[in-house]
Protein backbone atom coordinates (compact mmCIF):
# COMPACT_ATOMS: atom_id res chain seq x y z
CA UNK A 1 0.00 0.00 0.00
CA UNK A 2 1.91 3.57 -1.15
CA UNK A 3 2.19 5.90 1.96
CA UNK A 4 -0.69 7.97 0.66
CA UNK A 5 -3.17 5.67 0.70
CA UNK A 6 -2.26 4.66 4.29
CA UNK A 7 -2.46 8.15 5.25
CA UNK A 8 -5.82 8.47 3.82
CA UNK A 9 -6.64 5.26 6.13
CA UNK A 10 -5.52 6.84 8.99
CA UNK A 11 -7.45 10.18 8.61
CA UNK A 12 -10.36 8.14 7.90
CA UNK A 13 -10.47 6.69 11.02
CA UNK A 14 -9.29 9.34 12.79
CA UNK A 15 -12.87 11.27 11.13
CA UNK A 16 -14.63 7.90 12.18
CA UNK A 17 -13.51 8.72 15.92
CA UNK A 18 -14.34 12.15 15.90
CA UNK A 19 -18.28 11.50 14.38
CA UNK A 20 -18.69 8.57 15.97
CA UNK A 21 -17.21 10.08 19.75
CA UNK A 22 -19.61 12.98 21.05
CA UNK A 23 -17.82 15.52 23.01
CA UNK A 24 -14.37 14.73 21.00
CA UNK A 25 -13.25 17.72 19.58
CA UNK A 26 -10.01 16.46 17.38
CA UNK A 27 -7.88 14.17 17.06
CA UNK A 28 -4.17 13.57 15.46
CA UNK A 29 -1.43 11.06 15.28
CA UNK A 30 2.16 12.02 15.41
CA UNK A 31 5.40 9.89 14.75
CA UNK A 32 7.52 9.36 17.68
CA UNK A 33 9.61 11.53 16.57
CA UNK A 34 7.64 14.63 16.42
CA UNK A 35 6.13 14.72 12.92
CA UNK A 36 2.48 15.17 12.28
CA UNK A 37 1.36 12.14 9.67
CA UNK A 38 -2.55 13.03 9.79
CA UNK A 39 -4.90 15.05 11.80
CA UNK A 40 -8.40 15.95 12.31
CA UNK A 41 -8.02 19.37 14.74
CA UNK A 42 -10.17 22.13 13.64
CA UNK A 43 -9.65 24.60 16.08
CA UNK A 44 -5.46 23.60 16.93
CA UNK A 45 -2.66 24.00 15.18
CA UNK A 46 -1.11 20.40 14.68
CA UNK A 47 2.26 20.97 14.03
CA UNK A 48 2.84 21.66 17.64
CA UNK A 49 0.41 19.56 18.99
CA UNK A 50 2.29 16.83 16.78
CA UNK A 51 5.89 18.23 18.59
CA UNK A 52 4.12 18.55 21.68
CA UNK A 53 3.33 14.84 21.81
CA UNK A 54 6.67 13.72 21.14
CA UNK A 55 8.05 15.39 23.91
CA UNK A 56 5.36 14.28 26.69
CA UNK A 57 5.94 10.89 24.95
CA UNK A 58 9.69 10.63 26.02
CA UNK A 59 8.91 12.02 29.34
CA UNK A 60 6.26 9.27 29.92
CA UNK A 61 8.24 6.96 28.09
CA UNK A 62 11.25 7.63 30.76
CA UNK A 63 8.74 7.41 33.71
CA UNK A 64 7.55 3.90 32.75
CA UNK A 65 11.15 2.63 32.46
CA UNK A 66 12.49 4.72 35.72
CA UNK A 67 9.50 3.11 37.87
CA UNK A 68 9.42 -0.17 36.22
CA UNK A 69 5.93 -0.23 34.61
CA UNK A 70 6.18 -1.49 31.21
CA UNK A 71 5.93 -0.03 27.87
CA UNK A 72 4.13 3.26 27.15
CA UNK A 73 1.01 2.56 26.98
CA UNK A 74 -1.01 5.90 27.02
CA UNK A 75 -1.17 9.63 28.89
CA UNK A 76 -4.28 11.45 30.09
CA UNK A 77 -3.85 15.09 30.64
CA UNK A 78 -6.42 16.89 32.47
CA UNK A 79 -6.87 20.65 32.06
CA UNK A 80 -9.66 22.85 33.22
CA UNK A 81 -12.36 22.84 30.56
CA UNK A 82 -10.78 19.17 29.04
CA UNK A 83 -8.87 16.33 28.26
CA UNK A 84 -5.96 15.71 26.57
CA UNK A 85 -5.12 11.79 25.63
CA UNK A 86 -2.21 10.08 23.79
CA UNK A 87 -1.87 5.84 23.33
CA UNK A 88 0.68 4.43 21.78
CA UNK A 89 -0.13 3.52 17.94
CA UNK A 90 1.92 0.82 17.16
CA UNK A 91 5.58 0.77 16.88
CA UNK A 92 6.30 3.99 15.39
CA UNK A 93 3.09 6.80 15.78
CA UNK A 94 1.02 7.87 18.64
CA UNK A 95 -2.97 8.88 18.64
CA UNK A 96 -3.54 12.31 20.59
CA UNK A 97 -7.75 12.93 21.20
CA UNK A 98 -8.63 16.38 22.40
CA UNK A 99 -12.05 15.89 24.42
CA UNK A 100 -14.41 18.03 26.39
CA UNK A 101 -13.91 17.80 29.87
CA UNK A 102 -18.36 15.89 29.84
CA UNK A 103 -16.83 13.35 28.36
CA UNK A 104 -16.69 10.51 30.50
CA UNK A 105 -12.89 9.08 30.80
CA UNK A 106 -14.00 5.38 30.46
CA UNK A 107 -15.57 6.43 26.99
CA UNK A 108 -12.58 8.51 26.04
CA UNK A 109 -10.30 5.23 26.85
CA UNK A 110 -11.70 2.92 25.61
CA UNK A 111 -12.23 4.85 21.92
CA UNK A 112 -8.41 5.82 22.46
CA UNK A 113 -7.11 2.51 22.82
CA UNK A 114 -9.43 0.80 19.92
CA UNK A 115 -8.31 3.38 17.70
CA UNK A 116 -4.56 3.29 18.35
CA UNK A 117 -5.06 -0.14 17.92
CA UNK A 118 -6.47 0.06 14.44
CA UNK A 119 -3.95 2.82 13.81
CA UNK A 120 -1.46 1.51 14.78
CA UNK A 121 -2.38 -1.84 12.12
CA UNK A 122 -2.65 0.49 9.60
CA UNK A 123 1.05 1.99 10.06
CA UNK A 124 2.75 -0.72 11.27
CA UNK A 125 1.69 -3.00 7.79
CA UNK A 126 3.65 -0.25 6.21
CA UNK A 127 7.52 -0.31 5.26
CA UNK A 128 9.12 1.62 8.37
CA UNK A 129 10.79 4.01 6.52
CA UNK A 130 7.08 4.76 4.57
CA UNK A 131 5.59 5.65 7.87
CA UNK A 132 8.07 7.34 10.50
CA UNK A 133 11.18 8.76 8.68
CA UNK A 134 14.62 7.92 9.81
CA UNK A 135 16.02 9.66 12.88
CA UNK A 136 18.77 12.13 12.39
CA UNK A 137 22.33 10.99 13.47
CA UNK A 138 22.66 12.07 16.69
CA UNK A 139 25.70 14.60 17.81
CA UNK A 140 28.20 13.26 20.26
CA UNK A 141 27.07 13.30 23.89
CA UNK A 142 23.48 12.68 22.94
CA UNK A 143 21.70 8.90 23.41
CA UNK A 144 20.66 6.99 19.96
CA UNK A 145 17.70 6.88 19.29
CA UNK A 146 15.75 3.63 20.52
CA UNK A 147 14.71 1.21 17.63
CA UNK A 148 10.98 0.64 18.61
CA UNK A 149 10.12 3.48 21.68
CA UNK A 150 6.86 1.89 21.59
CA UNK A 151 6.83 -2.16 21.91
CA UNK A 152 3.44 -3.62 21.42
CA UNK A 153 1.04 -3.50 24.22
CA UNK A 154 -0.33 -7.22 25.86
């Protein structure tokens, strides 16, 4: 499948999500390394958003491995009129949902997780090159990147 056509999957279901999730009000996946791949975010600017995720994602990714809980498996963010959520996507992308703060969390997790899942199909089918581009070589003093920041969840 050409990288297109899996990024037309992906904002499909990412529109699926939003009609099908009342009080969701956008949605976006973001490689792990910072780069938006599709969106659905009318009223935010998903560029950042996309950056944004990356870096909560290696902060939550540290926190796991620092108190021995496992892989990543997703962030809820609670601010004062809503919800900000993030599950991993497969190997290489991560699904951030932007919800009012009616919706009920259980609802919001559950859609999350069922569409990272799906997501996370649809990417993870594809070459890796295709759908997260390569990481930069790092300069000297930094860590190397990991090769899979995300291992599947049980």
């Amino acid at each position: 499948m050409a990288p297109q056509a899996r990024a037309g999957d992906v904002l499909a279901e990412l529109q699926r999500l939003r009609t099908g999730t009342p009080l969701l009000s956008g949605a976006l996946v973001a490689g792990t390394d910072g780069l938006l791949l599709a969106h659905d975010t009318p009223d935010v600017e998903p560029e950042q958003v996309a950056a944004l995720t990356a870096t909560a994602l290696g902060v939550a990714v540290l926190m796991t491995e620092a108190t021995g809980r496992g892989g990543f498996g997703e962030l809820l963010v609670q601010g004062e009129s809503g919800h900000i959520a993030s599950y991993a996507a497969g190997h290489s992308a991560v699904l951030t949902l932007f919800a009012d703060d009616r919706i009920g969390i259980d609802a919001l997790r559950s859609e999350g997780r069922r569409a990272a899942s799906r997501i996370g199909e649809l990417l993870d089918t594809a070459p890796r090159h295709a759908a997260c581009p390569a990481p930069s070589v790092p300069s000297p003093g930094h860590r190397p990147p990991r090769p899979d920041p995300l291992p599947p969840r049980p």
